[in-house]
N, C-alpha and C. Protein backbone atom coordinates (compact mmCIF):
# COMPACT_ATOMS: atom_id res chain seq x y z
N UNK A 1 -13.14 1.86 12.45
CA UNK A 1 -12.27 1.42 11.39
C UNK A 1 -11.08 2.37 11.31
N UNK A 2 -9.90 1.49 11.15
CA UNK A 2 -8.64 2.95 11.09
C UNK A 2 -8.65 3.36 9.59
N UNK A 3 -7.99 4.89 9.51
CA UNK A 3 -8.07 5.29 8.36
C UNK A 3 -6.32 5.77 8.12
N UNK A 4 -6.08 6.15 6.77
CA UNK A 4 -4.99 6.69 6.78
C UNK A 4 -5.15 7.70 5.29
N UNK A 5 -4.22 8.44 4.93
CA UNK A 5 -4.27 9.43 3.66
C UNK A 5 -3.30 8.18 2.92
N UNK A 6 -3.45 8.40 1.92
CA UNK A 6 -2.21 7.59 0.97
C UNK A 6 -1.95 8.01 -0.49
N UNK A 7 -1.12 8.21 -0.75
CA UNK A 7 -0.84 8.25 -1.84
C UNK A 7 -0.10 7.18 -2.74
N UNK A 8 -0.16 7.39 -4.11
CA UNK A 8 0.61 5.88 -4.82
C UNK A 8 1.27 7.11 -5.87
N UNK A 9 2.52 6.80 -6.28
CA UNK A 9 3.45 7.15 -7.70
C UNK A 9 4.42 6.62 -8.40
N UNK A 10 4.06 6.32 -9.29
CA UNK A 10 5.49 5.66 -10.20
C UNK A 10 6.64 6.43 -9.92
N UNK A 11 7.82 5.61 -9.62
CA UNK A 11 9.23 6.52 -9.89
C UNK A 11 10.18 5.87 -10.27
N UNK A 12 11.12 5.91 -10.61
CA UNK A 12 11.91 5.87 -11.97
C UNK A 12 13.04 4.27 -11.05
N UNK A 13 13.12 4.12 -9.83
CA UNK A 13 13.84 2.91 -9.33
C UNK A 13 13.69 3.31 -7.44
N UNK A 14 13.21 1.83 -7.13
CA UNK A 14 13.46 1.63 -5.52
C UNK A 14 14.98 2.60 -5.41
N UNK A 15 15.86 1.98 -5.76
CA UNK A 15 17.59 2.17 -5.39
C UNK A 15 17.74 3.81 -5.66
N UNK A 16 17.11 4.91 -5.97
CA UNK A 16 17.19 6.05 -6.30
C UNK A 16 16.68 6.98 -5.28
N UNK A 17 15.42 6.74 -5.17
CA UNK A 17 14.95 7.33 -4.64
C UNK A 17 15.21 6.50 -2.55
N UNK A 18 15.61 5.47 -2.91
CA UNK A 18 16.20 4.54 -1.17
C UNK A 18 16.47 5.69 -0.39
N UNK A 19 17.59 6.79 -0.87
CA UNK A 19 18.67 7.28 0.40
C UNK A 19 17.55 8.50 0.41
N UNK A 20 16.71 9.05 -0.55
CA UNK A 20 16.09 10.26 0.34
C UNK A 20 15.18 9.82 1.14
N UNK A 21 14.62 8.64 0.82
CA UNK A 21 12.98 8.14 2.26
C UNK A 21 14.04 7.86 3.73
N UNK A 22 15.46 7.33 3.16
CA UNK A 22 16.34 6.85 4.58
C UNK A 22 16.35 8.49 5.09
N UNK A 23 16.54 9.03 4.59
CA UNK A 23 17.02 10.77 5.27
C UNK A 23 15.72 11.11 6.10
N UNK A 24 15.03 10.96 5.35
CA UNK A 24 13.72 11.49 5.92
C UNK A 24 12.71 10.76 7.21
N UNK A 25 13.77 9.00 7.13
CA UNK A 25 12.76 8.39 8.14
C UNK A 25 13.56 8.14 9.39
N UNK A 26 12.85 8.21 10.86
CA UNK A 26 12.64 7.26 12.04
C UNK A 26 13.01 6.32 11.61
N UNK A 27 13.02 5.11 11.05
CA UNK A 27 13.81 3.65 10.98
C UNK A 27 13.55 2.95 9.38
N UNK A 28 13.94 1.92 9.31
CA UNK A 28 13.96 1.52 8.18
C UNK A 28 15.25 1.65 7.62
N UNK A 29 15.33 0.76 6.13
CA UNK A 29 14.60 0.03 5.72
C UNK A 29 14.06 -1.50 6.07
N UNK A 30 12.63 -2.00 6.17
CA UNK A 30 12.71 -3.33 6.21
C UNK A 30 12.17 -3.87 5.04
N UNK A 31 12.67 -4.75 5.12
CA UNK A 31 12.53 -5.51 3.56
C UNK A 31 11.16 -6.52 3.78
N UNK A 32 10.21 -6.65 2.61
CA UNK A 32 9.01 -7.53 3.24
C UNK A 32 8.75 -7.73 1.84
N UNK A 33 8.24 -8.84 1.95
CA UNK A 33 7.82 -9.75 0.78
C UNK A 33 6.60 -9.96 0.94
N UNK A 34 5.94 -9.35 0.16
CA UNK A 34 4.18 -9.70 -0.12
C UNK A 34 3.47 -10.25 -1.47
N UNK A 35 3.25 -11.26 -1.32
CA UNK A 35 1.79 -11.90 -2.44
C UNK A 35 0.16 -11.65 -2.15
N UNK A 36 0.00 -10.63 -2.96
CA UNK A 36 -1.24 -10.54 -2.52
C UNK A 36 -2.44 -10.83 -3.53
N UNK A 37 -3.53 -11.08 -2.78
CA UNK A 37 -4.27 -11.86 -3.78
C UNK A 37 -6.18 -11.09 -3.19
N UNK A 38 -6.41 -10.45 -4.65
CA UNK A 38 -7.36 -10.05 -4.50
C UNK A 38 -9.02 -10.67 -4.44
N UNK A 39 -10.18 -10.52 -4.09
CA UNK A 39 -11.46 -11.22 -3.60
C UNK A 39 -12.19 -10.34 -4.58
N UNK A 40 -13.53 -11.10 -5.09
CA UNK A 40 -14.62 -10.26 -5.56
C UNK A 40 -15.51 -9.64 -4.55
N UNK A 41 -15.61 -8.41 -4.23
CA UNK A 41 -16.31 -7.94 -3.04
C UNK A 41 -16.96 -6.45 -3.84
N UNK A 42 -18.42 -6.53 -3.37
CA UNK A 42 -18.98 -5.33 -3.68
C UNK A 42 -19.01 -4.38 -3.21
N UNK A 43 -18.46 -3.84 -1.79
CA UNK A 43 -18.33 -3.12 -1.02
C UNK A 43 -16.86 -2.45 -1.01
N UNK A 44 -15.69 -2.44 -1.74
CA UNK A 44 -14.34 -1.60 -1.51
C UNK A 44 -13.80 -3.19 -1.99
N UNK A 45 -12.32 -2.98 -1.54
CA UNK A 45 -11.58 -4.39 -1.83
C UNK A 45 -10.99 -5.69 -0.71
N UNK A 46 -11.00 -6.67 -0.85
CA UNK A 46 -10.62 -7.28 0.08
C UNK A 46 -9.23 -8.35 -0.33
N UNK A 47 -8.50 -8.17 0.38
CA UNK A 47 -7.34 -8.75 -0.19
C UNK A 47 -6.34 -9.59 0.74
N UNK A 48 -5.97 -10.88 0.59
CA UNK A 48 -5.24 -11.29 1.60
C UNK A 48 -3.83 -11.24 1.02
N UNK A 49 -2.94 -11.03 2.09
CA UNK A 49 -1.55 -10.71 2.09
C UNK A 49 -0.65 -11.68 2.74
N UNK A 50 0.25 -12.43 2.10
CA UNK A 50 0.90 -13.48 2.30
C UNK A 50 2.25 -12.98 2.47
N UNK A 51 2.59 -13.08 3.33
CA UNK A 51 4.09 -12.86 3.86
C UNK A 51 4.74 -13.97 4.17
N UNK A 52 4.59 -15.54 3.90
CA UNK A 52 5.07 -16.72 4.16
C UNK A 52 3.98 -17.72 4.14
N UNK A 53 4.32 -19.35 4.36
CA UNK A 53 3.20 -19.78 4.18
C UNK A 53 2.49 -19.69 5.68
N UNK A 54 3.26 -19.62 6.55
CA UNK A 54 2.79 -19.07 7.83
C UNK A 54 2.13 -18.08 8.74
N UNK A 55 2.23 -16.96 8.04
CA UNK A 55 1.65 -15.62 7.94
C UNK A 55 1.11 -15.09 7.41
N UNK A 56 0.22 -14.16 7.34
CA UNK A 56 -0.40 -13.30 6.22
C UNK A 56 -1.31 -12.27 7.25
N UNK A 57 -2.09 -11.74 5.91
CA UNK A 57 -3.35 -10.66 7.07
C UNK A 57 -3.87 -10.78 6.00
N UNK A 58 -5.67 -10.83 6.07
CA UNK A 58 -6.67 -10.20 5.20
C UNK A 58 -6.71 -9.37 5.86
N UNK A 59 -6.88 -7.91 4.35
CA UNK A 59 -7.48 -6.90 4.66
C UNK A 59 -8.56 -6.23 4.05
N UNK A 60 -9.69 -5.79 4.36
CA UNK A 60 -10.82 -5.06 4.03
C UNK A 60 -10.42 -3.48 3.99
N UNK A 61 -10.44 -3.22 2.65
CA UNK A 61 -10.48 -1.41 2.61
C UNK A 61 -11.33 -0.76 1.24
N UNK A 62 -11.51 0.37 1.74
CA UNK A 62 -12.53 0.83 1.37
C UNK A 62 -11.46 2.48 0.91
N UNK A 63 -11.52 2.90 -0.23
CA UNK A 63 -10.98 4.25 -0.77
C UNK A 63 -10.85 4.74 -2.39
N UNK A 64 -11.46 5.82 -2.71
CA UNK A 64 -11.35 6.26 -4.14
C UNK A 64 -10.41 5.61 -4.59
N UNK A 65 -10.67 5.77 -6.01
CA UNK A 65 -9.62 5.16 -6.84
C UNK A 65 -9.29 6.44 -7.96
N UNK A 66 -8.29 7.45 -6.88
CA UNK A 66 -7.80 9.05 -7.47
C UNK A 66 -6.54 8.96 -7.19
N UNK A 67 -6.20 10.08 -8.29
CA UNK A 67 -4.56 10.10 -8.02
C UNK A 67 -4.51 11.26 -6.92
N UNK A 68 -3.58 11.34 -6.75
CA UNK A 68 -3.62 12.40 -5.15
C UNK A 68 -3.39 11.92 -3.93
N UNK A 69 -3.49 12.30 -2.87
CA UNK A 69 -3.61 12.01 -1.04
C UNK A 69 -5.30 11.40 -1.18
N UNK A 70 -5.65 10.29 -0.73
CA UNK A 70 -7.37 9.93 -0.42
C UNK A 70 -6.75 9.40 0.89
N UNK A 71 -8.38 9.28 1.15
CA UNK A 71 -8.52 8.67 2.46
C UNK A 71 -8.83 7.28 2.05
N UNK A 72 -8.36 6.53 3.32
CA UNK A 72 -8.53 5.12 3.05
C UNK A 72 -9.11 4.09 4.46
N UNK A 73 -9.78 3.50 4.37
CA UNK A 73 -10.57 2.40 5.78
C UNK A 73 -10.36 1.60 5.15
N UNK A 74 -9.79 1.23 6.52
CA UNK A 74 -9.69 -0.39 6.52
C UNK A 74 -9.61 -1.17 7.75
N UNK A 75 -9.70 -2.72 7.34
CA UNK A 75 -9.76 -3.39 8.57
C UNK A 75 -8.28 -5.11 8.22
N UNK A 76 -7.68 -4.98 9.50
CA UNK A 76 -6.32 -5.89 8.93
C UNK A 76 -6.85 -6.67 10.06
N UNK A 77 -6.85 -8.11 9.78
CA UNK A 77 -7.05 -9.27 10.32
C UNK A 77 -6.05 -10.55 10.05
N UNK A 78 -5.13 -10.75 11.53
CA UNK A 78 -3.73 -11.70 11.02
C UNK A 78 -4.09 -13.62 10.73
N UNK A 79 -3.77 -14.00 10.09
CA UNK A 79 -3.73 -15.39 9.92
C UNK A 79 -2.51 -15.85 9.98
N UNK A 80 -2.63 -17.05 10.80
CA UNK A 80 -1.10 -18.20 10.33
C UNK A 80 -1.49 -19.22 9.22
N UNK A 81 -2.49 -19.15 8.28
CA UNK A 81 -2.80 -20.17 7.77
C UNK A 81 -3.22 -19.11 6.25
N UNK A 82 -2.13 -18.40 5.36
CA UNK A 82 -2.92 -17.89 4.47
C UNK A 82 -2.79 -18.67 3.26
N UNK A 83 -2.69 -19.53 3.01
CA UNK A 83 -2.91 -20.90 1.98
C UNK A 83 -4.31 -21.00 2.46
N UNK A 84 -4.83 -21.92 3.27
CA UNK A 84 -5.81 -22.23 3.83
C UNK A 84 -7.10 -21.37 3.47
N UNK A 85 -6.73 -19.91 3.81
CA UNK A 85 -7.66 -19.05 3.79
C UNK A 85 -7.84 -18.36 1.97
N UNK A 86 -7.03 -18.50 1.18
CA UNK A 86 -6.97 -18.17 0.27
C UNK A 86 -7.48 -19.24 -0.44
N UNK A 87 -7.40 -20.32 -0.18
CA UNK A 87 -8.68 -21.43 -0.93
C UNK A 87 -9.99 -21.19 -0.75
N UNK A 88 -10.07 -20.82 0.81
CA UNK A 88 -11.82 -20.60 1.24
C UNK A 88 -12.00 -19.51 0.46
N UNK A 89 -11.48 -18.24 0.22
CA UNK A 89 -12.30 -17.01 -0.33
C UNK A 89 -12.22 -17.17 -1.26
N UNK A 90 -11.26 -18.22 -2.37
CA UNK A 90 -11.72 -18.39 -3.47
C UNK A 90 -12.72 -19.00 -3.73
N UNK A 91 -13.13 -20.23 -3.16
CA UNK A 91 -14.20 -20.63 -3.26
C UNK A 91 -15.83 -19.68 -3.00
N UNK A 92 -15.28 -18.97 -1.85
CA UNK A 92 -16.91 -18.56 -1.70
C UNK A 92 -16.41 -16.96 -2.40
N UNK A 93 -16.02 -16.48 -3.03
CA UNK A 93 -15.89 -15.07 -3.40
C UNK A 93 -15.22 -14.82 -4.81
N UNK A 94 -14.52 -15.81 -5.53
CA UNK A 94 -13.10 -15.92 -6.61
C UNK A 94 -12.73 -14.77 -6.12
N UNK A 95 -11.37 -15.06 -6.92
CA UNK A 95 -10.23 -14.11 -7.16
C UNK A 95 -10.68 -13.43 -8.41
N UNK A 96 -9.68 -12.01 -8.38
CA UNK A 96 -10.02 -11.16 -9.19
C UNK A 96 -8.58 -10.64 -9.78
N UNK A 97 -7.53 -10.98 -8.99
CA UNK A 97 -6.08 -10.13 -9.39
C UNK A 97 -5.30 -10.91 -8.20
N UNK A 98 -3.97 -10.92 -8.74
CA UNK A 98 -2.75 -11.41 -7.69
C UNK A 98 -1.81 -10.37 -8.00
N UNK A 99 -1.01 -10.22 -6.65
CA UNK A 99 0.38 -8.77 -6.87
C UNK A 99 1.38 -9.59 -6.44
N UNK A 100 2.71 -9.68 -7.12
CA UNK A 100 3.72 -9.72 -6.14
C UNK A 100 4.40 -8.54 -6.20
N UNK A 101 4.95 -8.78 -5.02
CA UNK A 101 5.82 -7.35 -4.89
C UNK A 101 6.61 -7.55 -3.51
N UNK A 102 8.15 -6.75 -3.49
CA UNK A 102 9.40 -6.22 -2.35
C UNK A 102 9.05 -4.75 -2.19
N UNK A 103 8.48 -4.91 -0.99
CA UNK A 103 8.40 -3.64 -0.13
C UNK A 103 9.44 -3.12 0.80
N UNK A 104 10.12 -2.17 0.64
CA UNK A 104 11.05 -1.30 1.57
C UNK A 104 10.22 -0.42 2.10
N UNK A 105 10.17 -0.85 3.59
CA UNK A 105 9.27 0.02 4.60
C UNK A 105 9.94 0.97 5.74
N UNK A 106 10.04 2.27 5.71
CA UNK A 106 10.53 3.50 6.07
C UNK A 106 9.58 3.94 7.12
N UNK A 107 9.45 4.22 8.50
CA UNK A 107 8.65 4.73 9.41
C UNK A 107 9.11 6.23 9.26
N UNK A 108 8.48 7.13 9.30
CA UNK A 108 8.40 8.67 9.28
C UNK A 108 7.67 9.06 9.89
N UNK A 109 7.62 9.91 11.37
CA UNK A 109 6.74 9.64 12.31
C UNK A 109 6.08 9.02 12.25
N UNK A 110 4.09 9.23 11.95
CA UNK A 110 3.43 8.41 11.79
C UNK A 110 3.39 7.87 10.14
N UNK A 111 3.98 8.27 9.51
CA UNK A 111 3.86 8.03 7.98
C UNK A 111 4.92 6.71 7.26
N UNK A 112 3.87 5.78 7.02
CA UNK A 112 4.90 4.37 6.50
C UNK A 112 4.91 5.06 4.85
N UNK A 113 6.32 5.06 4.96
CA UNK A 113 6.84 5.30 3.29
C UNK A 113 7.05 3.74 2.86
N UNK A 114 6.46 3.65 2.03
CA UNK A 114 6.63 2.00 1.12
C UNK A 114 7.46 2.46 -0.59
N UNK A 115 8.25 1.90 -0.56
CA UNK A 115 9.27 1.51 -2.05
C UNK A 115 8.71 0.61 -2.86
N UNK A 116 8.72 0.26 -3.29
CA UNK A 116 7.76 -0.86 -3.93
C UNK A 116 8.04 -1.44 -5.23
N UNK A 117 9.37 -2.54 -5.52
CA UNK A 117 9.09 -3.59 -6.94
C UNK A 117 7.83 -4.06 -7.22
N UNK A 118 7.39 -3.85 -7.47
CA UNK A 118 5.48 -4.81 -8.05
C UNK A 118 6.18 -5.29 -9.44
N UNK A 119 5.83 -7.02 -9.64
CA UNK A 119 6.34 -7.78 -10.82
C UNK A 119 5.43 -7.29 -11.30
N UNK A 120 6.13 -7.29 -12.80
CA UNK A 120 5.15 -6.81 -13.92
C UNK A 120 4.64 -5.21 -14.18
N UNK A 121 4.92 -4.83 -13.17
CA UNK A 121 4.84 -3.47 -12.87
C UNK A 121 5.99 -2.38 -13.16
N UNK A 122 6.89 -2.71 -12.33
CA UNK A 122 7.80 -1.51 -11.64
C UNK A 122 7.74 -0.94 -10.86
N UNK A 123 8.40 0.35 -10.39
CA UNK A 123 8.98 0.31 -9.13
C UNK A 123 7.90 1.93 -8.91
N UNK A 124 7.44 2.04 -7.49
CA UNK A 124 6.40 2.55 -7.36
C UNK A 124 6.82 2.98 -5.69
N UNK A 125 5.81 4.46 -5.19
CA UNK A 125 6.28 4.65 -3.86
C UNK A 125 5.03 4.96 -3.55
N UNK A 126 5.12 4.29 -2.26
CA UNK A 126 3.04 4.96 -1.72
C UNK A 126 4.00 5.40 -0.06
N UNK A 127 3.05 6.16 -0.20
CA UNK A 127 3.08 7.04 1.44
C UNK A 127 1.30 6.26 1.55
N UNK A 128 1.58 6.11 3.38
CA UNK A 128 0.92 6.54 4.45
C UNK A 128 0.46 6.95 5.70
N UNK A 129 -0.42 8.00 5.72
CA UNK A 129 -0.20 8.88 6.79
C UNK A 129 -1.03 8.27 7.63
N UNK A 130 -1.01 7.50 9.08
CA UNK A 130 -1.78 7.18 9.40
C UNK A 130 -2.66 8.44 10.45
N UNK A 131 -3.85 8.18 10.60
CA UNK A 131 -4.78 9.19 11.46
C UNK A 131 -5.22 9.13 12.24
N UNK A 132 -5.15 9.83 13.20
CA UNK A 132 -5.86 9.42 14.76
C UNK A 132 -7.38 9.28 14.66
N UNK A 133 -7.63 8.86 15.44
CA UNK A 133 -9.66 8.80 15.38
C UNK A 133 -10.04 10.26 15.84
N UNK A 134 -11.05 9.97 14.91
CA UNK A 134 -11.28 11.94 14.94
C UNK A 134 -10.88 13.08 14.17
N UNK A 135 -9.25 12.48 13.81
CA UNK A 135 -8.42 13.85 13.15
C UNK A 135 -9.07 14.27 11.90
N UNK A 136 -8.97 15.18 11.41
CA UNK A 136 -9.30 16.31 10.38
C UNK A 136 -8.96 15.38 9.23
N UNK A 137 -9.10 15.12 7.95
CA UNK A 137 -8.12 14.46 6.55
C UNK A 137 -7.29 15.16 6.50
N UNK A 138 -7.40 16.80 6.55
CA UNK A 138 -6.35 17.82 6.37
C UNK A 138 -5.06 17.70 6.60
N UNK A 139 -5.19 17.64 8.02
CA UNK A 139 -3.83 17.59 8.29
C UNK A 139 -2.82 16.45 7.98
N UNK A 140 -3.64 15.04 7.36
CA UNK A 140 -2.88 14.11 6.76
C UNK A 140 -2.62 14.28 5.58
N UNK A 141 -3.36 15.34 4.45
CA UNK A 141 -3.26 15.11 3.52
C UNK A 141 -2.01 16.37 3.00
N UNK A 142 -1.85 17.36 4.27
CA UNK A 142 -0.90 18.20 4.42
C UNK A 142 0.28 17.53 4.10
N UNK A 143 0.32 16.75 5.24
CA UNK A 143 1.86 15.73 5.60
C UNK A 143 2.13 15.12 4.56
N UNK A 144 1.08 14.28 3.58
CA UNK A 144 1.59 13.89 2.37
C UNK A 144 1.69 14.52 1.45
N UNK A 145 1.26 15.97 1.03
CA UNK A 145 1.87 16.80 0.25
C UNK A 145 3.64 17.16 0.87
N UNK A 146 3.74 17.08 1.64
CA UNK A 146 4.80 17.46 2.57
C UNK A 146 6.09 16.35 2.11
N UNK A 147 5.43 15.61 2.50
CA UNK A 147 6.79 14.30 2.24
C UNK A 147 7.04 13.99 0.81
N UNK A 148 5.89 14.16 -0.35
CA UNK A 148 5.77 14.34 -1.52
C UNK A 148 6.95 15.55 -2.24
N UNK A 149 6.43 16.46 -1.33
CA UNK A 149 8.15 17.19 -1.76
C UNK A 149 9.11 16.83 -1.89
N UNK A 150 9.05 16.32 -0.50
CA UNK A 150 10.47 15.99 0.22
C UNK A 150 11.41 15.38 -0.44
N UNK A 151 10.60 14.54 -1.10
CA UNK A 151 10.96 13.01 -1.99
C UNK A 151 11.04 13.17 -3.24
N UNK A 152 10.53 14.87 -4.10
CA UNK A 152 10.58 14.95 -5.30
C UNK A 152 9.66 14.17 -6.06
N UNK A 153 8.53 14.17 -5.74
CA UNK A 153 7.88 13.37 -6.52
C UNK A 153 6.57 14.19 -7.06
N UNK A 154 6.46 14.55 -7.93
CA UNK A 154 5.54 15.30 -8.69
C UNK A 154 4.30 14.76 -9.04
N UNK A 155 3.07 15.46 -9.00
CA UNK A 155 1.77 15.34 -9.17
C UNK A 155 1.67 14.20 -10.83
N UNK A 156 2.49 14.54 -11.85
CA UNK A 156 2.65 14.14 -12.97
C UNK A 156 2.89 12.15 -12.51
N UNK A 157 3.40 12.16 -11.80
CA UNK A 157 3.82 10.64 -11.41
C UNK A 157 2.89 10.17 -10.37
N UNK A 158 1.64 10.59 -9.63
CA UNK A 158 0.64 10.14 -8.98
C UNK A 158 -0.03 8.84 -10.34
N UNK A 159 -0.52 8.05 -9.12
CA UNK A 159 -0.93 6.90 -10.13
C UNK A 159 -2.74 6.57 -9.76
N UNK A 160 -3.37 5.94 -9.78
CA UNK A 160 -5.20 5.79 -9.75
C UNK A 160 -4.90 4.24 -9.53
N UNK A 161 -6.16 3.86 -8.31
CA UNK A 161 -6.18 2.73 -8.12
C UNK A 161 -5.05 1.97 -7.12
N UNK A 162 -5.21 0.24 -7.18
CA UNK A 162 -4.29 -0.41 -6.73
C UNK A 162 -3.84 -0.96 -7.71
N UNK A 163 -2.44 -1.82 -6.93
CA UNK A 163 -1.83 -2.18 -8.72
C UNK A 163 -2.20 -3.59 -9.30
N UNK A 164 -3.22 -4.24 -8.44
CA UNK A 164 -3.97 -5.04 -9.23
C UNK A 164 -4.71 -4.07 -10.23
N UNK A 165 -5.45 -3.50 -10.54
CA UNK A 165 -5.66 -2.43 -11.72
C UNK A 165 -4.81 -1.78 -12.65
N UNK A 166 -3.57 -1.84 -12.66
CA UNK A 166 -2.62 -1.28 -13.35
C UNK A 166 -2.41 -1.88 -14.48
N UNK A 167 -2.00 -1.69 -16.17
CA UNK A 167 -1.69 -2.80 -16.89
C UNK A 167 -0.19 -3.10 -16.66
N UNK A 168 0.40 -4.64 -17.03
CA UNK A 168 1.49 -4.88 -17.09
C UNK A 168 2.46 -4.55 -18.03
N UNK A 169 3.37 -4.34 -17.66
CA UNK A 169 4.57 -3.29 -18.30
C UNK A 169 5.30 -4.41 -19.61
């Protein structure tokens, strides 16, 4: 299963904080539109991700629900049919939470910086570090203290959970 460190934090606007993740990244920004729609699962969360009616990915992951760098498993599986598939897991699993949200996605070596409008929410930044098989957490959870600097973003603005869990603003 791949893993990655991640962090989640409220910050004050996408458009503010834009030009320091651009300074700091390898490429980006791309702009991506996600509806995501959460499953009742007893084991971590499972969630399919709609990027059109043509596209999507379920994904299976498994990670604390702490503020800080955690580790995170998961498993991403692509569909062209996520209408389709989002009827079946409602049926055999319900829903539990829906997100929308505009993601600005920043490559930083291995680390996807995400910007993040979430409706109902606000505007939010998750790092992740992805990890080789094998590697230490350490040294990922280094890198996201690292870029956490970088970006000015203080322990005080770490957030718990996903933002299906969050209340609405």
């Amino acid at each position: 299963m791949a893993r990655n460190i991640e962090i989640k934090a409220r910050i004050d606007s996408v458009e503010a904080l834009g030009p320091r993740a651009a300074a700091l990244a390898d490429s980006g920004p791309t702009e991506i539109c996600q509806d995501d729609t959460f499953f009742n699962c007893a084991q971590g969360r499972l969630k399919l991700r709609a990027f059109s009616d043509a596209s999507g990915e379920l994904i299976f992951y498994r990670r604390a629900d702490a503020q800080g760098p955690k580790v995170s498993f998961y498993v991403r599986t692509p569909t062209a049919d996520p209408q389709g598939l989002r009827e079946a897991l409602t049926l055999a699993h319900g829903q539990c939470g829906r997100v929308q949200k505009t993601r600005l996605l920043y490559l930083a070596g291995r680390t996807r910086i995400h910007l993040d409008r979430v409706a109902g929410l606000g505007d939010f930044l998750e790092l992740e570090v992805v990890l080789e098989e094998g590697e230490e957490l350490e040294a990922g959870t280094r890198e996201a203290h690292a870029l956490m600097a970088q970006l000015g973003v203080t322990p005080a603005q770490l957030v718990e959970g996903a933002y299906v869990d969050l209340p609405a603003r």
